[in-house]
N, C-alpha and C. Protein backbone atom coordinates (compact mmCIF):
# COMPACT_ATOMS: atom_id res chain seq x y z
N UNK A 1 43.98 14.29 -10.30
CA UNK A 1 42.54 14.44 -10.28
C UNK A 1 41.88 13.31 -9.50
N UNK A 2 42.53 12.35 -9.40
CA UNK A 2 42.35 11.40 -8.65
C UNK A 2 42.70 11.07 -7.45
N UNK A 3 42.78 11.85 -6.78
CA UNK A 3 43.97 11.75 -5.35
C UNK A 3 42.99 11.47 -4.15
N UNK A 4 42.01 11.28 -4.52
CA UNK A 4 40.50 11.71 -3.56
C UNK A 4 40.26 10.03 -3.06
N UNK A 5 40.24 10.14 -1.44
CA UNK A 5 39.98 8.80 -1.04
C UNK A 5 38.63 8.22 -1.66
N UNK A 6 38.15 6.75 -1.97
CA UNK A 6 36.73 6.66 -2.24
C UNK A 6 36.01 6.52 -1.30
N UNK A 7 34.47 6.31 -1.74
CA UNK A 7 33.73 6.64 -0.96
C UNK A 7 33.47 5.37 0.16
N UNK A 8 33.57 5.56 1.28
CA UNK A 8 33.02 4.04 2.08
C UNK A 8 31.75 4.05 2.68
N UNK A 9 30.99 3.53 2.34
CA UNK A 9 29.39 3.40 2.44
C UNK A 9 28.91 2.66 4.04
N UNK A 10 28.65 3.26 5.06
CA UNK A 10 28.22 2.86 5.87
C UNK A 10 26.79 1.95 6.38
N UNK A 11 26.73 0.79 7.19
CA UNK A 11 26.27 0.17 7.32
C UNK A 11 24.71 0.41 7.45
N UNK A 12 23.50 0.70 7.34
CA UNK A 12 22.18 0.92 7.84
C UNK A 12 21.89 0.91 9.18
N UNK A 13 21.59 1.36 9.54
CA UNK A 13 21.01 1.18 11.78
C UNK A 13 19.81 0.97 11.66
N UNK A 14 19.35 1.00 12.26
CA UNK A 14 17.87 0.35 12.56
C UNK A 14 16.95 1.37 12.59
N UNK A 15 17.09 2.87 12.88
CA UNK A 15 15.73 3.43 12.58
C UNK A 15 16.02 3.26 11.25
N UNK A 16 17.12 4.02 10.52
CA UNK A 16 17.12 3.86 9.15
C UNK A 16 16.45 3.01 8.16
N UNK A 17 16.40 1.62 8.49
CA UNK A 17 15.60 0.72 8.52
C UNK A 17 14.14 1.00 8.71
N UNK A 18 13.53 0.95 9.80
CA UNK A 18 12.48 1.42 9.90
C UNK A 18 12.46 2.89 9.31
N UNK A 19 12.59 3.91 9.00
CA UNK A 19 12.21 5.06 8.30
C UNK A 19 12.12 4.52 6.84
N UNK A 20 12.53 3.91 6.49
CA UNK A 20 12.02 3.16 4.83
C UNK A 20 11.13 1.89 4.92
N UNK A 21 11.05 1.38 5.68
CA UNK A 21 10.06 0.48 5.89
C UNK A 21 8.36 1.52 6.01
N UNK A 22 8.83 2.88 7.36
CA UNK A 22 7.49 3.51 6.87
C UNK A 22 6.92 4.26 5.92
N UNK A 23 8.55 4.76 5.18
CA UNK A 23 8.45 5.56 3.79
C UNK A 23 7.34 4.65 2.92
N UNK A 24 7.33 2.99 2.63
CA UNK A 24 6.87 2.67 2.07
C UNK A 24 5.15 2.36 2.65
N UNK A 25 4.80 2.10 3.52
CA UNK A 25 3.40 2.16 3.86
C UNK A 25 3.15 3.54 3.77
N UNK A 26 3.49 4.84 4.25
CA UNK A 26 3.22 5.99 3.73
C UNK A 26 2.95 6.25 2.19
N UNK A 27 3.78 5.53 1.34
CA UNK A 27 3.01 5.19 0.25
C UNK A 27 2.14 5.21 -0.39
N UNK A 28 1.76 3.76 0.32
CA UNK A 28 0.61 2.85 -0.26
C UNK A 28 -0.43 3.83 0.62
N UNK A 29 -0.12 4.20 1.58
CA UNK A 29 -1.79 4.88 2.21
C UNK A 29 -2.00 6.26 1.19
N UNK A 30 -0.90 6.76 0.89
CA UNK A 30 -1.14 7.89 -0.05
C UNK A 30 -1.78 7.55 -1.36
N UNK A 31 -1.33 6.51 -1.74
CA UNK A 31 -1.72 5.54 -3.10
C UNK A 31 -3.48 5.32 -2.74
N UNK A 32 -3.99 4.73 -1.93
CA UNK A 32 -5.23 4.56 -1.21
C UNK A 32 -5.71 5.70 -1.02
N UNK A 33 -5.58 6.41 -0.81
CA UNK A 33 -6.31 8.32 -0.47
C UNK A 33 -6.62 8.61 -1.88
N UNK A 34 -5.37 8.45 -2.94
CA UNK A 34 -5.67 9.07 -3.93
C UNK A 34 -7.12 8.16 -4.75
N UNK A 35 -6.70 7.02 -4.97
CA UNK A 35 -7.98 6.13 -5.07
C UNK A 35 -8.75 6.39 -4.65
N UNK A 36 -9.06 6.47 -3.42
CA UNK A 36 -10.52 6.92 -2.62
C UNK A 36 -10.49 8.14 -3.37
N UNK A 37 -10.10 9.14 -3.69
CA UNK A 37 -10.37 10.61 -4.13
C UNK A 37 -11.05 10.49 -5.34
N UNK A 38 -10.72 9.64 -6.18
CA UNK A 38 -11.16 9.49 -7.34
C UNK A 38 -12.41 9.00 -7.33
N UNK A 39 -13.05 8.03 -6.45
CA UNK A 39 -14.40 7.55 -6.20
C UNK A 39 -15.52 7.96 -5.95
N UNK A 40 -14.98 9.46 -4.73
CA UNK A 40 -16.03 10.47 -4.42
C UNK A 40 -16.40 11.62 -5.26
N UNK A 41 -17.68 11.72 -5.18
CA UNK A 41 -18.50 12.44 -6.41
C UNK A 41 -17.78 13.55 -6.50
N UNK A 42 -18.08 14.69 -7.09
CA UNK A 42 -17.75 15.95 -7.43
C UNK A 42 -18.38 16.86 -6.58
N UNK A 43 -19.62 17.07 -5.88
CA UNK A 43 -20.13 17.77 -5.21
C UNK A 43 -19.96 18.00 -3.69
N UNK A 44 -19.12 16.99 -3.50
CA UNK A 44 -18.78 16.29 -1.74
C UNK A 44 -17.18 17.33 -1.99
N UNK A 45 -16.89 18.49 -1.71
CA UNK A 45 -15.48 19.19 -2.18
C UNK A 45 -14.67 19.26 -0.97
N UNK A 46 -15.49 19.61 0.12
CA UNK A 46 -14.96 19.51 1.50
C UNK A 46 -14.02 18.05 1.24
N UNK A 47 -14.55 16.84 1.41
CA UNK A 47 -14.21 15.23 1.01
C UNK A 47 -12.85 15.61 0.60
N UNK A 48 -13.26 16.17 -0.87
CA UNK A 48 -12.03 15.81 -1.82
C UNK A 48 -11.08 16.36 -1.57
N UNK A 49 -10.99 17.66 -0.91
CA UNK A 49 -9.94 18.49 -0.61
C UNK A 49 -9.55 17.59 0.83
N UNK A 50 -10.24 17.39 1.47
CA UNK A 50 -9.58 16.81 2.57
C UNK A 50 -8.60 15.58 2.08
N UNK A 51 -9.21 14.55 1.51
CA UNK A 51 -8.39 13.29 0.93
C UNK A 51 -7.44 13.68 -0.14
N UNK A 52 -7.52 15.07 -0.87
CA UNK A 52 -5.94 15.35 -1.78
C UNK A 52 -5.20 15.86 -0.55
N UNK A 53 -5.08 16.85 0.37
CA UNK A 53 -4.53 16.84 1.56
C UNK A 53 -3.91 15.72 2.03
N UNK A 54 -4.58 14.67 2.47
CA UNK A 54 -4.22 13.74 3.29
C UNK A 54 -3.20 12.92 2.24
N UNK A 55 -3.58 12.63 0.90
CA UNK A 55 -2.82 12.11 -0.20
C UNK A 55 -1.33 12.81 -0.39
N UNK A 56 -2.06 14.09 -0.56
CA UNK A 56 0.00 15.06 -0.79
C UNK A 56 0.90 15.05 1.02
N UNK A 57 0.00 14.57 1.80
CA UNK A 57 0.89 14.50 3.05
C UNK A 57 1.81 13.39 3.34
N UNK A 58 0.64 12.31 3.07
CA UNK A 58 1.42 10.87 3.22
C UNK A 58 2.70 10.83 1.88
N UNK A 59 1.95 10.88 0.92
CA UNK A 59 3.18 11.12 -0.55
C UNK A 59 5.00 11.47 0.43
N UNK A 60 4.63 13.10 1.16
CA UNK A 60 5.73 14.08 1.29
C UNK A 60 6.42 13.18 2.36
N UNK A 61 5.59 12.59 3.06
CA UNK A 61 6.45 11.97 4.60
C UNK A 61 7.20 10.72 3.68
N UNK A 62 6.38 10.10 2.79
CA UNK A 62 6.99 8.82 2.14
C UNK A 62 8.15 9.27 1.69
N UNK A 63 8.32 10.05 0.75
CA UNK A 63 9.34 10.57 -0.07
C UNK A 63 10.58 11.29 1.06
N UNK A 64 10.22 11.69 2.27
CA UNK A 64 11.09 12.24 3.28
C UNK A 64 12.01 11.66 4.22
N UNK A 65 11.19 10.07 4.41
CA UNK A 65 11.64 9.18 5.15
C UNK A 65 12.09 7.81 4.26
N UNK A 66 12.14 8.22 3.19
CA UNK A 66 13.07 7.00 2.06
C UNK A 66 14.19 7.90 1.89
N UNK A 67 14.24 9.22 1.87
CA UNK A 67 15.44 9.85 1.28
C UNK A 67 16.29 9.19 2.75
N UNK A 68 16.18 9.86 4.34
CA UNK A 68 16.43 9.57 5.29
C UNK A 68 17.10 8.11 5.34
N UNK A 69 15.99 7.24 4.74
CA UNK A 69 16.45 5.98 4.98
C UNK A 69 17.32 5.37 4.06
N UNK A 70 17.30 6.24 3.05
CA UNK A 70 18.69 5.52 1.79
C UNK A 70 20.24 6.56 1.77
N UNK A 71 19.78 7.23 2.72
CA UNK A 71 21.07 8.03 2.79
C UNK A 71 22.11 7.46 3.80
N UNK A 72 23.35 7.93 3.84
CA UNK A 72 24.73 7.50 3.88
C UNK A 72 25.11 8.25 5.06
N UNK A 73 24.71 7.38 6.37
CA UNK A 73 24.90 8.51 7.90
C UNK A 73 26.47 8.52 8.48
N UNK A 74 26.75 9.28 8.86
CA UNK A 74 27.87 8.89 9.74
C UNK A 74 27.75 8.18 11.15
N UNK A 75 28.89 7.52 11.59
CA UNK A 75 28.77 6.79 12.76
C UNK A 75 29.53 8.03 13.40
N UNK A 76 28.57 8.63 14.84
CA UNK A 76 28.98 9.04 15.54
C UNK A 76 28.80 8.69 16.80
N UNK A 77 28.72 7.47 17.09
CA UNK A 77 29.59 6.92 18.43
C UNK A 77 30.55 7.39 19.06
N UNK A 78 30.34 7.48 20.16
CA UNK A 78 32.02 8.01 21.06
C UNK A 78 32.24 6.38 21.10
N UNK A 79 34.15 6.69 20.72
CA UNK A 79 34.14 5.06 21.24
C UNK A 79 35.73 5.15 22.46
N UNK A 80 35.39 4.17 23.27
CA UNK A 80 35.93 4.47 24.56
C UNK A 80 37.57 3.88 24.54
């Protein structure tokens, strides 16, 4: 049951890097939208729908580009 090589975890590259570096400001601006959403009155709906929009967008890219950036790529280099 055990015969299975383990797993070897490859090194990070550099967008990878940067795709979690922007996962996390995507974030915080989503974090900030939602705040602002909460501030504007009730009658302004155009507003609010626009800033829950803009809130569930940034959220989805954050959450899209941390998965990206914590995942386990292969090196596919040709090597000579």
């Amino acid at each position: 049951m055990n015969d299975q090589l383990p797993v070897k975890r490859t090194k990070k590259r550099k967008l990878q890097k940067v795709a979690t570096f922007i996962s996390y400001v995507a974030i915080l601006i989503a974090i900030a939208c939602a705040a602002f959403l909460l501030m504007v009155d009730a009658e302004e709906k155009v507003m609010r729908a626009s800033l829950g929009a803009t809130s569930f967008f940034f959220f989805m890219v954050g959450l899209v580009l941390h998965t990206i950036g914590n995942s386990d790529l292969p090196d596919l280099t040709i090597k000579k």
